[in-house]
PDB file of N, CA and C in Angstrom:
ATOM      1  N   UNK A   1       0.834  -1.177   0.000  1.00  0.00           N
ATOM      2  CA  UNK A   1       0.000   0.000   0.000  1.00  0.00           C
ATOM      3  C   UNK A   1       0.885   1.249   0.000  1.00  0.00           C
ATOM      4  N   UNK A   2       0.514   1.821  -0.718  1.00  0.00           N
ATOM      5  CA  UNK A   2       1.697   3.623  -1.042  1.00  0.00           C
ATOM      6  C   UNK A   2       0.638   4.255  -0.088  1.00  0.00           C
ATOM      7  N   UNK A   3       1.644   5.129   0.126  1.00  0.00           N
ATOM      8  CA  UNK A   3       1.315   6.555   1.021  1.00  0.00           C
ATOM      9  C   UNK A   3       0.651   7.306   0.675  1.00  0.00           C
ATOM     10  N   UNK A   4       0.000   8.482   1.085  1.00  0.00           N
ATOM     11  CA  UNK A   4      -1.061   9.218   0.176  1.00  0.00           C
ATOM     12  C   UNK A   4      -0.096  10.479  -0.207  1.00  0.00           C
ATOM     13  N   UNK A   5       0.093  10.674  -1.673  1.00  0.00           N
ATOM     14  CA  UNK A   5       1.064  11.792  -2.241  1.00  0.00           C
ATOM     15  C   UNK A   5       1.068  12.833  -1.232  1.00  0.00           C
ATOM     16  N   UNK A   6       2.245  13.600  -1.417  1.00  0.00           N
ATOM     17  CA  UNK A   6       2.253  15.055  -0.272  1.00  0.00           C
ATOM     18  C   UNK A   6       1.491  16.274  -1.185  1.00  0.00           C
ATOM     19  N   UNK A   7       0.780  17.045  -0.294  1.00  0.00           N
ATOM     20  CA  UNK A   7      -0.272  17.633  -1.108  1.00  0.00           C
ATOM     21  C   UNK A   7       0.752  19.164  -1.054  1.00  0.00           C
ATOM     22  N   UNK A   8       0.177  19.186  -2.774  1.00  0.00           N
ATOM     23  CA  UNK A   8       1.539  20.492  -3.272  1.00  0.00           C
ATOM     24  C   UNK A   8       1.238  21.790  -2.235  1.00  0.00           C
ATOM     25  N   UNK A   9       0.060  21.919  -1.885  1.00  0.00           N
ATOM     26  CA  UNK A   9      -0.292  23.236  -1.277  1.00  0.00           C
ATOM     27  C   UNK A   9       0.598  23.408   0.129  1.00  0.00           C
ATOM     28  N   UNK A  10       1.377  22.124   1.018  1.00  0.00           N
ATOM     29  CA  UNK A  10       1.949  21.871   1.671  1.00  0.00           C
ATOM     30  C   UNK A  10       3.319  22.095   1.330  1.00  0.00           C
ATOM     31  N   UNK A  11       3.548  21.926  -0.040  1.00  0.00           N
ATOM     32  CA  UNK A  11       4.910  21.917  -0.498  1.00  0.00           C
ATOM     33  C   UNK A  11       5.286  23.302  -0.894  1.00  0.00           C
ATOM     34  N   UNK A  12       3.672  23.867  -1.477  1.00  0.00           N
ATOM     35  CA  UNK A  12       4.526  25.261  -1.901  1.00  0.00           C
ATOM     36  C   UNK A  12       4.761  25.898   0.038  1.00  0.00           C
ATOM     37  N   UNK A  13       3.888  25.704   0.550  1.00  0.00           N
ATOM     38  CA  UNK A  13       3.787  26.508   2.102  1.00  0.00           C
ATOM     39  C   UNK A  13       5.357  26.502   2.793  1.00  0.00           C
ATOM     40  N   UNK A  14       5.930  25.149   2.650  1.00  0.00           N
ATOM     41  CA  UNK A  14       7.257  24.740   3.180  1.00  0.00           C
ATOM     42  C   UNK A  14       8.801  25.879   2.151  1.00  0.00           C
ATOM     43  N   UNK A  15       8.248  25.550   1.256  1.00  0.00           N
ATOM     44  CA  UNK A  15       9.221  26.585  -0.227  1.00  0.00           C
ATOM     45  C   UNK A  15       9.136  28.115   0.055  1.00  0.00           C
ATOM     46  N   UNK A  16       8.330  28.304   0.622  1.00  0.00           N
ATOM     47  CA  UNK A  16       7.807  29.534   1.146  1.00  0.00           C
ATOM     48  C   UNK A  16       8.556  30.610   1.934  1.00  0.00           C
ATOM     49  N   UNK A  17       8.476  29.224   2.825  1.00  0.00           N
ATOM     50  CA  UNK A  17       9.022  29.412   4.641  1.00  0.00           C
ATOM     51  C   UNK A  17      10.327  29.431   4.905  1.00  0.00           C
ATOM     52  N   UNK A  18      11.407  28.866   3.671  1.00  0.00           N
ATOM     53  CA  UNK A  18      12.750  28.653   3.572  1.00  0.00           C
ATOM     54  C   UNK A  18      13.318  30.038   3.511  1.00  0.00           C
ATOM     55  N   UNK A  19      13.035  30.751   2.938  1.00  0.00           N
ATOM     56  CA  UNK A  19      13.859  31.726   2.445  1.00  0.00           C
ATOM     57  C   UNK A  19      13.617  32.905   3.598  1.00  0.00           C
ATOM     58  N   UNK A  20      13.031  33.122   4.445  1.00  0.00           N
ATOM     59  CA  UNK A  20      12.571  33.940   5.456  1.00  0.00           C
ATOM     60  C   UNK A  20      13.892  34.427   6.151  1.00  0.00           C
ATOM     61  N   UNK A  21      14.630  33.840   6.831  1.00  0.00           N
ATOM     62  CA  UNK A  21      15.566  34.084   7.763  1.00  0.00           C
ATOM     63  C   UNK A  21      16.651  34.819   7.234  1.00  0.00           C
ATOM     64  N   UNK A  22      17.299  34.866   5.725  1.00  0.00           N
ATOM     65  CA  UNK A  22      18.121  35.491   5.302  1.00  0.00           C
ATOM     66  C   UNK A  22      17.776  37.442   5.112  1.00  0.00           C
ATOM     67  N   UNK A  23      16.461  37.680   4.870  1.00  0.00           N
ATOM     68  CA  UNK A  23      16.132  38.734   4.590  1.00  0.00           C
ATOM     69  C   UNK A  23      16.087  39.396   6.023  1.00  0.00           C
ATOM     70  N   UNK A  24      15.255  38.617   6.942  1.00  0.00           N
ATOM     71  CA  UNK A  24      15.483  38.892   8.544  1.00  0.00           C
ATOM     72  C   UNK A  24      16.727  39.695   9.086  1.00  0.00           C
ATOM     73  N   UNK A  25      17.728  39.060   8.800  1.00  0.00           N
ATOM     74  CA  UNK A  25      19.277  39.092   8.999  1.00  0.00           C
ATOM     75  C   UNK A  25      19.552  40.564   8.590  1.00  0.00           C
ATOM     76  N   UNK A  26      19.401  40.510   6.955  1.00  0.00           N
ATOM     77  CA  UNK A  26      19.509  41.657   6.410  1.00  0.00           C
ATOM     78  C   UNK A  26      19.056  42.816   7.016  1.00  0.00           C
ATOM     79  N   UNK A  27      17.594  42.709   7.524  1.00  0.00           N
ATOM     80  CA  UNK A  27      17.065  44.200   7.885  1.00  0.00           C
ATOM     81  C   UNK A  27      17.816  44.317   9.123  1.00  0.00           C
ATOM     82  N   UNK A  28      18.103  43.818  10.187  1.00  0.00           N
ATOM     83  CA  UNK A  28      18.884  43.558  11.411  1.00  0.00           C
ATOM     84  C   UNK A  28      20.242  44.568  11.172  1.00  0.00           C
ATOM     85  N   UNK A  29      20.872  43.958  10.390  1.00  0.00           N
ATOM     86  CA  UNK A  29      22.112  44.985   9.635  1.00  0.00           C
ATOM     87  C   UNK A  29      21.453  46.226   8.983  1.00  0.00           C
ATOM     88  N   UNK A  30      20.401  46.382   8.098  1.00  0.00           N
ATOM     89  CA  UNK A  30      20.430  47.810   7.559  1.00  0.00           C
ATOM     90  C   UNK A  30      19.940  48.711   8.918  1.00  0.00           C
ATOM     91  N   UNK A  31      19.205  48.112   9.732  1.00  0.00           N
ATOM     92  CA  UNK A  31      18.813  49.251  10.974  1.00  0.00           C
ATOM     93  C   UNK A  31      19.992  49.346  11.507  1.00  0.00           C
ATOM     94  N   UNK A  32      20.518  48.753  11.789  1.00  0.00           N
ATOM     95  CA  UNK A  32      22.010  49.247  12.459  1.00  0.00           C
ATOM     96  C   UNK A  32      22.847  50.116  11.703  1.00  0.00           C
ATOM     97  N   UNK A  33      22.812  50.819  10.208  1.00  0.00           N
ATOM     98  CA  UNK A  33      23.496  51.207   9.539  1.00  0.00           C
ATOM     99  C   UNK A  33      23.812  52.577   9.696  1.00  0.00           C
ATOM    100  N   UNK A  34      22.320  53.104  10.203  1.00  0.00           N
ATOM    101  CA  UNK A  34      21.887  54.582  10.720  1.00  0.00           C
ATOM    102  C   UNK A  34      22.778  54.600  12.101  1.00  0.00           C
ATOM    103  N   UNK A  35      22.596  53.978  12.713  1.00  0.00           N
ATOM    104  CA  UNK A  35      23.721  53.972  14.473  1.00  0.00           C
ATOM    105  C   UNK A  35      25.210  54.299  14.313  1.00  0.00           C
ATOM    106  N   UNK A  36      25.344  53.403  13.224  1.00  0.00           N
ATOM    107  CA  UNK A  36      26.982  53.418  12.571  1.00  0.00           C
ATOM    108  C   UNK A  36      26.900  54.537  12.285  1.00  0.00           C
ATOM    109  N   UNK A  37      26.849  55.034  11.060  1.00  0.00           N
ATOM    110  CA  UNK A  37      26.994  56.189  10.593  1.00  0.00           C
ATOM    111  C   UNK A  37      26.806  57.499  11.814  1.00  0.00           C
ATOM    112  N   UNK A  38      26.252  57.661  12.681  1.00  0.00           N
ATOM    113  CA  UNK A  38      26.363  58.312  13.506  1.00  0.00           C
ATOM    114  C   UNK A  38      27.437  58.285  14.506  1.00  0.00           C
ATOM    115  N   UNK A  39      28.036  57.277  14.382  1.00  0.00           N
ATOM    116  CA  UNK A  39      29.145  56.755  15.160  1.00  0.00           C
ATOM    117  C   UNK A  39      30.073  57.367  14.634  1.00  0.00           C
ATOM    118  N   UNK A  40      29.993  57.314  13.809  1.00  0.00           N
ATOM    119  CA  UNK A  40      31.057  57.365  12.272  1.00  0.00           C
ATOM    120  C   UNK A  40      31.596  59.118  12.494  1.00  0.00           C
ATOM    121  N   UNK A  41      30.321  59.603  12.572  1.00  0.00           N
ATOM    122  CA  UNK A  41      30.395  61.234  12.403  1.00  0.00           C
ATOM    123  C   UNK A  41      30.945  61.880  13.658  1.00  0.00           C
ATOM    124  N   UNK A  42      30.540  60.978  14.953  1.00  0.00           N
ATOM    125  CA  UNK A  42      31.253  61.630  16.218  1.00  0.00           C
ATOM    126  C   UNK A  42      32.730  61.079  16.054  1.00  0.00           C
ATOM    127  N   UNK A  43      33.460  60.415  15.192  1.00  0.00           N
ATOM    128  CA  UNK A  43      34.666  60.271  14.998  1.00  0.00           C
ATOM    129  C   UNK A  43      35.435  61.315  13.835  1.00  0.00           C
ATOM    130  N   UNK A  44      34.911  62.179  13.642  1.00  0.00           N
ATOM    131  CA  UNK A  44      35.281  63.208  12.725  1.00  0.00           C
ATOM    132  C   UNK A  44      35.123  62.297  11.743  1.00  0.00           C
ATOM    133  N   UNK A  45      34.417  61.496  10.677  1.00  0.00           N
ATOM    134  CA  UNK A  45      34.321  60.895   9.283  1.00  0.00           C
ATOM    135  C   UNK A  45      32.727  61.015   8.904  1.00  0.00           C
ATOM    136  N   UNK A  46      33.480  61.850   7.703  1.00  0.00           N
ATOM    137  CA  UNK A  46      31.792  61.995   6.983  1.00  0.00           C
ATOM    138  C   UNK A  46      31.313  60.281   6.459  1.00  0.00           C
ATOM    139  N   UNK A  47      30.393  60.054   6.976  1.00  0.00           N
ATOM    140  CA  UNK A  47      30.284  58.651   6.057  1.00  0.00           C
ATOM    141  C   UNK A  47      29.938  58.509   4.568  1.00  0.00           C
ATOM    142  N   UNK A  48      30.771  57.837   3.875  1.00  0.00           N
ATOM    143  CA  UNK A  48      30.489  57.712   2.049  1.00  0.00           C
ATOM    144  C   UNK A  48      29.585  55.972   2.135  1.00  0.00           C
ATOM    145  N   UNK A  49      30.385  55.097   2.342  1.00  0.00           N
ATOM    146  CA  UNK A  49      30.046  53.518   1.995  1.00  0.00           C
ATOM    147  C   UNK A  49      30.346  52.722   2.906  1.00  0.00           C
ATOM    148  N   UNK A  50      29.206  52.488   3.435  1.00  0.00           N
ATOM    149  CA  UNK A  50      29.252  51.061   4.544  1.00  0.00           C
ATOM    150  C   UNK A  50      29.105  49.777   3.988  1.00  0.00           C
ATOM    151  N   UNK A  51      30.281  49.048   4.467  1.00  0.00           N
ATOM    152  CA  UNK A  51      29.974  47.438   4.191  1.00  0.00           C
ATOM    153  C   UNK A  51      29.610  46.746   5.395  1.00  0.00           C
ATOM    154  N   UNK A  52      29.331  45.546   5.758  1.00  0.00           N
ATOM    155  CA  UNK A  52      29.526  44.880   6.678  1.00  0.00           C
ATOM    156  C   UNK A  52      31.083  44.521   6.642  1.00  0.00           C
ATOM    157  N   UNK A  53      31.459  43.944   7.423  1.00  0.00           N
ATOM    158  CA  UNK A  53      32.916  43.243   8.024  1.00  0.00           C
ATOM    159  C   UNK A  53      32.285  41.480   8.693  1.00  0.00           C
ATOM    160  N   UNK A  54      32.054  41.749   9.695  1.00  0.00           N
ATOM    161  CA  UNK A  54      31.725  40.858  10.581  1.00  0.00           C
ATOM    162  C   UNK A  54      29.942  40.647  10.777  1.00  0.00           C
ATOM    163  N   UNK A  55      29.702  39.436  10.526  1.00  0.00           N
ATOM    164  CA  UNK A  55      27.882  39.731  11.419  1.00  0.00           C
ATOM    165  C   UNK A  55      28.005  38.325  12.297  1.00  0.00           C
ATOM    166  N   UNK A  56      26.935  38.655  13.399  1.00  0.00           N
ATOM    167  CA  UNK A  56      27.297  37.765  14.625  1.00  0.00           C
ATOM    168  C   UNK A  56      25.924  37.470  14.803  1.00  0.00           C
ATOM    169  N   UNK A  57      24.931  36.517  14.095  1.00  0.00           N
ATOM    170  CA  UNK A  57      23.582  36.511  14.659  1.00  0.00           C
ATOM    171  C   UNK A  57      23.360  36.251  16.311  1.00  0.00           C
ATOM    172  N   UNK A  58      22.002  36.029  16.587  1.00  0.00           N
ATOM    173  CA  UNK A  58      21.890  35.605  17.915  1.00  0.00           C
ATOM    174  C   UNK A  58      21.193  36.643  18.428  1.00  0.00           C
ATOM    175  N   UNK A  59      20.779  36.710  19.899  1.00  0.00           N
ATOM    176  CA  UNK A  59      19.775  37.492  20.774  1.00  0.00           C
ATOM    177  C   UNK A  59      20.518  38.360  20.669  1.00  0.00           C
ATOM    178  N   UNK A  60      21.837  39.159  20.801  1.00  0.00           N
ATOM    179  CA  UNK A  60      22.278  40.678  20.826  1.00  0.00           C
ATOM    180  C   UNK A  60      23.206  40.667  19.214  1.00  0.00           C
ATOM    181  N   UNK A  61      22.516  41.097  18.167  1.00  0.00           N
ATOM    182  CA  UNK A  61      23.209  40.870  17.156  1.00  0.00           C
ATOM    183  C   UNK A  61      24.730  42.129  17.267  1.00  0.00           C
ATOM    184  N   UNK A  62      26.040  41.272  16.918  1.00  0.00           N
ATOM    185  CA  UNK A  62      26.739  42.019  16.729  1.00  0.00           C
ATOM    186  C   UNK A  62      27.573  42.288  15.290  1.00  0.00           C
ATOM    187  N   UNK A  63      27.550  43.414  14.942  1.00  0.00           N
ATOM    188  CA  UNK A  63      27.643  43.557  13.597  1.00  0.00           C
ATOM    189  C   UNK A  63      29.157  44.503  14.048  1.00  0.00           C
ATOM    190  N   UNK A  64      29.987  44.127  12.642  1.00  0.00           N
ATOM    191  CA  UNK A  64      30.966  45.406  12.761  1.00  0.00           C
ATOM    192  C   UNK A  64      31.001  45.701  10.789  1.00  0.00           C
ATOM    193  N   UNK A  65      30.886  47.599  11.035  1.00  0.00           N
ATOM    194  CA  UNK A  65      30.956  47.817  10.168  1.00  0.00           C
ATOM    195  C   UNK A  65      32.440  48.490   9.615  1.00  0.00           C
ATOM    196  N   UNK A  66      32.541  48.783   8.388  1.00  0.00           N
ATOM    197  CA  UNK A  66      33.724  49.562   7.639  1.00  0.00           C
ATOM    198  C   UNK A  66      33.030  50.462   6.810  1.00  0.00           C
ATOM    199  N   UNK A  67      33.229  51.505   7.191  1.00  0.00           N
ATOM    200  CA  UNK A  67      32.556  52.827   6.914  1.00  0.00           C
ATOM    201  C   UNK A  67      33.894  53.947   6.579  1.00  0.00           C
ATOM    202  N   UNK A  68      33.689  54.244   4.813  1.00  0.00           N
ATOM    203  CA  UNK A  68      34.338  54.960   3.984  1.00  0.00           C
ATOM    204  C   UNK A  68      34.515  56.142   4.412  1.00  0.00           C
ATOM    205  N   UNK A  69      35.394  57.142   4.882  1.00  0.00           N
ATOM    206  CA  UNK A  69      35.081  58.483   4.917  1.00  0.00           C
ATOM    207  C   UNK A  69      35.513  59.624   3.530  1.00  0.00           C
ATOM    208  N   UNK A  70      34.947  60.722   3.491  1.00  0.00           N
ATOM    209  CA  UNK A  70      34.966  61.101   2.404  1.00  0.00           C
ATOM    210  C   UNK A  70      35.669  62.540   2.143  1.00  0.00           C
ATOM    211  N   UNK A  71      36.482  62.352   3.690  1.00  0.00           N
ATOM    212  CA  UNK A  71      37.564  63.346   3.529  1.00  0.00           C
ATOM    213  C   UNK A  71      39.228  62.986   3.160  1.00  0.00           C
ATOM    214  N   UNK A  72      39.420  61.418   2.952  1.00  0.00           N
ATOM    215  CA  UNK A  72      40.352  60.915   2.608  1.00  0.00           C
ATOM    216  C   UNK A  72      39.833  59.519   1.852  1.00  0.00           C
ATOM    217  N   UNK A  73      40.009  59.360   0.865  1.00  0.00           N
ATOM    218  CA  UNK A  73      39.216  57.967  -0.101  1.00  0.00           C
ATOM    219  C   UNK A  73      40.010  56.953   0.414  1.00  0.00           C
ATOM    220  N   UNK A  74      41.232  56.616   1.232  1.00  0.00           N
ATOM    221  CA  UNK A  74      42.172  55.927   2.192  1.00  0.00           C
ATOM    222  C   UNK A  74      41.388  55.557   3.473  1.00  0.00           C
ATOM    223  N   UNK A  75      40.664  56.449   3.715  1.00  0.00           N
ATOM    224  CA  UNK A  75      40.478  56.828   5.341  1.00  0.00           C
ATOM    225  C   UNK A  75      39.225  55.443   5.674  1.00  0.00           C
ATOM    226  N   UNK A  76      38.931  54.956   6.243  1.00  0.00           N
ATOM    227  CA  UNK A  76      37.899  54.305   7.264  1.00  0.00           C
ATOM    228  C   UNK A  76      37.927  54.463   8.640  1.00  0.00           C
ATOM    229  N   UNK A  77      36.753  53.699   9.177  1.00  0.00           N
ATOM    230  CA  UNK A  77      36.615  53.488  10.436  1.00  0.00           C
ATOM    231  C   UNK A  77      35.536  52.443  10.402  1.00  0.00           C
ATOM    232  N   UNK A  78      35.831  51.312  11.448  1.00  0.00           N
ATOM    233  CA  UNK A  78      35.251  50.656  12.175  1.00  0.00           C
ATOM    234  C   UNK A  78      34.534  50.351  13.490  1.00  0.00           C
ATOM    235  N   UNK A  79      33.090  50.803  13.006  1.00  0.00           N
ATOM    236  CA  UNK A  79      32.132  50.629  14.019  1.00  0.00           C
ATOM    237  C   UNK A  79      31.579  49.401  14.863  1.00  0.00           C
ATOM    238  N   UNK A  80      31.615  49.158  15.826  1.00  0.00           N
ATOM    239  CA  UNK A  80      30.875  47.778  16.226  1.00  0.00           C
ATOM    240  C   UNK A  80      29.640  48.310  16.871  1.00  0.00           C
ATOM    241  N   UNK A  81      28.586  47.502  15.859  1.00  0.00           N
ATOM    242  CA  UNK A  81      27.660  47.577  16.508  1.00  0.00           C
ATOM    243  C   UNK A  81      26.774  46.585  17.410  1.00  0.00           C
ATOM    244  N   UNK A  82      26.255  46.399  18.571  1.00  0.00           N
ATOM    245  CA  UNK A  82      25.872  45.218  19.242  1.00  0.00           C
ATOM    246  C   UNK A  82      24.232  45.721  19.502  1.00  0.00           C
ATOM    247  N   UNK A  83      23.279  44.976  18.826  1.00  0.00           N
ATOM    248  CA  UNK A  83      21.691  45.806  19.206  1.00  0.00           C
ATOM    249  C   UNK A  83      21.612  47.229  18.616  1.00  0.00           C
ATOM    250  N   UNK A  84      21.235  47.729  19.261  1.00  0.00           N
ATOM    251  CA  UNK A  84      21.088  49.408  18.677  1.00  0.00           C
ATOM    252  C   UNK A  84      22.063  50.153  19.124  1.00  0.00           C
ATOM    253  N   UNK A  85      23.569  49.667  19.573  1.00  0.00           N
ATOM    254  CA  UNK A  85      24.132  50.955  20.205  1.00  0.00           C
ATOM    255  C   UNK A  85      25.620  50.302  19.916  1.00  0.00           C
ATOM    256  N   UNK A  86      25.804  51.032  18.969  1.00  0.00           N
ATOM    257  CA  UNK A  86      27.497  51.627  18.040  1.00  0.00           C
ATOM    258  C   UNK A  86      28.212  52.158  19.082  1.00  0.00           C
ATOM    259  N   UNK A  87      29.557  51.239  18.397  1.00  0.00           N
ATOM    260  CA  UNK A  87      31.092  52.367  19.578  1.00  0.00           C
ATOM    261  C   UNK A  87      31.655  52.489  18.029  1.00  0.00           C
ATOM    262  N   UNK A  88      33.125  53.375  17.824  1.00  0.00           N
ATOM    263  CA  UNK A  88      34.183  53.454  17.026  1.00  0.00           C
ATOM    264  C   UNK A  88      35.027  52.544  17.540  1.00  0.00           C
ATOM    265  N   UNK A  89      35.329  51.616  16.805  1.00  0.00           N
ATOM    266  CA  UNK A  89      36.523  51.055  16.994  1.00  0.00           C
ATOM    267  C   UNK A  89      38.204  51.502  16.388  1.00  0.00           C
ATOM    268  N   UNK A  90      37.932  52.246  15.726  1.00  0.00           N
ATOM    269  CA  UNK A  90      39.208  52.819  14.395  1.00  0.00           C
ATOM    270  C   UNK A  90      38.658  53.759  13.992  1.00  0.00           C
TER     271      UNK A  90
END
């Protein structure tokens, strides 16, 4: 006796549900981007281009950024951010 087929409406629901956590992540880092950059500016650096460096999921996400300044195209600084609240590291 076979099993009763898996019903697609189940399958698309599961296909669905996969991709969720990466975009999550993402917004986690872009809200933190605004903190940085403010970080950024009490270190004398105008901010041009933030990348990530480091991301640290988990209950206190810690992110460190590298943030371009745009008074020397050489120049950076590195922010760590943990939750909503940025230090300068560099």
């Amino acid at each position: 006796m076979r099993p009763p087929p898996f019903p697609l409406a189940v399958l698309a629901l599961l296909l669905s549900a996969a991709p969720a956590a990466p975009p999550a992540a993402a917004a986690t880092v872009s809200s933190g981007q605004a903190e940085a950059k403010e970080a950024a500016r009490a270190g004398n650096c105008t901010p041009t281009k933030v990348e990530v460096m480091r991301y640290g999921p988990g209950r206190q996400n810690d992110v460190v950024f590298k943030i371009n300044c745009s008074e020397n195209k050489d120049a950076f600084v590195l922010v760590q951010c943990r939750g909503r609240s940025c230090i300068l590291l560099r």
